[in-house]
C-alpha atoms as a PDB file:
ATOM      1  CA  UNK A   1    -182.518-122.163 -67.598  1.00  0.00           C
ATOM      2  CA  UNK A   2    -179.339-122.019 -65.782  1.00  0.00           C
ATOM      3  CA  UNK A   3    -178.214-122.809 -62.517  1.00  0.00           C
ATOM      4  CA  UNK A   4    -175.430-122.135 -60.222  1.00  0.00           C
ATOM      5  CA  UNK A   5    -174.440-123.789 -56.727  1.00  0.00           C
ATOM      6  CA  UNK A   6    -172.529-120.673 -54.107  1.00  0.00           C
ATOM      7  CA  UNK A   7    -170.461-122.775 -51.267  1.00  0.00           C
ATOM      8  CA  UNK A   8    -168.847-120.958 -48.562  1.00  0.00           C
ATOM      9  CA  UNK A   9    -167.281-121.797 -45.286  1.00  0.00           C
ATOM     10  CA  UNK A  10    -169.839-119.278 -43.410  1.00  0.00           C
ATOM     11  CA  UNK A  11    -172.595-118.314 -43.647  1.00  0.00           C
ATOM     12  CA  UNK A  12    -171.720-114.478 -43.671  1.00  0.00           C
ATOM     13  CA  UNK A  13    -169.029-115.097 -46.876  1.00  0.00           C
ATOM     14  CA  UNK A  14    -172.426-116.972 -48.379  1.00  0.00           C
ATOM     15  CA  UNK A  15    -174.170-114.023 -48.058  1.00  0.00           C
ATOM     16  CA  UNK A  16    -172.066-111.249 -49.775  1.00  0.00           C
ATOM     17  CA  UNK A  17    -170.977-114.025 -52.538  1.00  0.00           C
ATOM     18  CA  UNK A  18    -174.559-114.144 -53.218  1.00  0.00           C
ATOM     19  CA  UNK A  19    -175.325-110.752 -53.759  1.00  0.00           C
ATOM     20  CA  UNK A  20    -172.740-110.592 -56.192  1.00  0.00           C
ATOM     21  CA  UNK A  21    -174.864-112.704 -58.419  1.00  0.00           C
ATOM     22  CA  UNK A  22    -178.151-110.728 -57.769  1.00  0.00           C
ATOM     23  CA  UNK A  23    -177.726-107.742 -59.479  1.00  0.00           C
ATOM     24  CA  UNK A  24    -176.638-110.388 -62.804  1.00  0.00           C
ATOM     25  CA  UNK A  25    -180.582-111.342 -62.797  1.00  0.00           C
ATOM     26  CA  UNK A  26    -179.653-114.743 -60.815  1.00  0.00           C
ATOM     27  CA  UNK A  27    -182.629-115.415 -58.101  1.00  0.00           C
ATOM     28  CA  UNK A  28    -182.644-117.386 -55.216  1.00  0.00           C
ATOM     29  CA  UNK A  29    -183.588-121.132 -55.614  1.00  0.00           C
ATOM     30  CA  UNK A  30    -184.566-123.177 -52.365  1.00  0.00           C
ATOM     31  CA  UNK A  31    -183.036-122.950 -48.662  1.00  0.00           C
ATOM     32  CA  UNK A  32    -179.714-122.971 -47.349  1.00  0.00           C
ATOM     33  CA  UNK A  33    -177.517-126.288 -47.167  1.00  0.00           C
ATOM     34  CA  UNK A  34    -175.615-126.473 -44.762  1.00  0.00           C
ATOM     35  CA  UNK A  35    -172.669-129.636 -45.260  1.00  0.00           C
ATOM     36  CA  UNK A  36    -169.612-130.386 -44.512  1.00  0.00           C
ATOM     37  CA  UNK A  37    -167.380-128.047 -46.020  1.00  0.00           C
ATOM     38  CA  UNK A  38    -169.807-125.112 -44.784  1.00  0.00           C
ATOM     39  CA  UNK A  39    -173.046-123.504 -46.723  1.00  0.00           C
ATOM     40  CA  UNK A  40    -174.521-124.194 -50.208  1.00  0.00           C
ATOM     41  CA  UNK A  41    -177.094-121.915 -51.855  1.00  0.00           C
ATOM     42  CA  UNK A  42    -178.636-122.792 -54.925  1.00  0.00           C
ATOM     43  CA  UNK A  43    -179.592-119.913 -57.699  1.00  0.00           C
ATOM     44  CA  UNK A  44    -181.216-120.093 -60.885  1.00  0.00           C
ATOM     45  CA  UNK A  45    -181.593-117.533 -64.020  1.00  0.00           C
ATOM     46  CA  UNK A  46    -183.373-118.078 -67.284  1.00  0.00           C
ATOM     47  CA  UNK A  47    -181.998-116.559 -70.099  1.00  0.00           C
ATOM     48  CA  UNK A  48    -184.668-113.711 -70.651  1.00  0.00           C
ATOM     49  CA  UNK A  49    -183.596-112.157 -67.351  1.00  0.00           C
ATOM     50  CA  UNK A  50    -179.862-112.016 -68.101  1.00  0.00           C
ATOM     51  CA  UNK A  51    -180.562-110.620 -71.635  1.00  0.00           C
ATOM     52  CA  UNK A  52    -182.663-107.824 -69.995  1.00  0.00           C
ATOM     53  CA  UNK A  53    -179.927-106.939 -67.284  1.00  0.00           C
ATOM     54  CA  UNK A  54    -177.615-106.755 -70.244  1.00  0.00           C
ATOM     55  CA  UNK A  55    -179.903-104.264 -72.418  1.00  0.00           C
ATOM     56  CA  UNK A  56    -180.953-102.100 -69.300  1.00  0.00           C
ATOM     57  CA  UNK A  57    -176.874-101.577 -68.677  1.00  0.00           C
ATOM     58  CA  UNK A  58    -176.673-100.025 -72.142  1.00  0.00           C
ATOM     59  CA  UNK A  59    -179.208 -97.829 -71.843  1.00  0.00           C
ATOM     60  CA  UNK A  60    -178.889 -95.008 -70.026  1.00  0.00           C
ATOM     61  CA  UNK A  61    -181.579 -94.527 -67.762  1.00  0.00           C
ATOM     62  CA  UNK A  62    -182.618 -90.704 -68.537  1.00  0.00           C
ATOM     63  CA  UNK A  63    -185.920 -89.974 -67.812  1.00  0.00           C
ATOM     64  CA  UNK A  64    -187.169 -86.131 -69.157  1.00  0.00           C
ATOM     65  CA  UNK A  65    -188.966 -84.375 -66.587  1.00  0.00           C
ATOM     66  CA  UNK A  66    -191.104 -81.987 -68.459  1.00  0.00           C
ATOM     67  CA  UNK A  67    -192.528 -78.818 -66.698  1.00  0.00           C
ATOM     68  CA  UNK A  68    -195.466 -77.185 -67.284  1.00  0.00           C
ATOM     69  CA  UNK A  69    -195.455 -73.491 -67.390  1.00  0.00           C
ATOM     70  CA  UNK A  70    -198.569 -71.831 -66.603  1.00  0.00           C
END
């Protein structure tokens, strides 16, 4: 399991540096911290999830639609 520890001075800059990290298969872990050099967010990711983001960005994601012709 991995973590990772966000700190930002606001809690707006804390917001879009986390979503960086979400579509990487990173979740959310806990509340906000709030200290003295600003916010702290704490995520986690186990290594299952960031194999899986990896093999769904290889694969195309082409789904046939067949249609049945009466």
């Amino acid at each position: 399991m991995e973590y990772n520890i966000v700190i930002a001075p606001d809690l707006e800059g804390l917001a879009s540096e986390v979503a960086g990290f979400l579509p990487q298969g990173w979740r959310l872990k806990g509340g906000i911290v709030e200290h003295v050099d600003g916010f702290a967010q704490q995520l986690v990711r186990h290594p299952k999830d960031s194999i899986r983001v990896q093999q769904q960005r290889r694969q195309p994601s082409t789904k046939r639609r067949t249609k049945w012709i009466e």
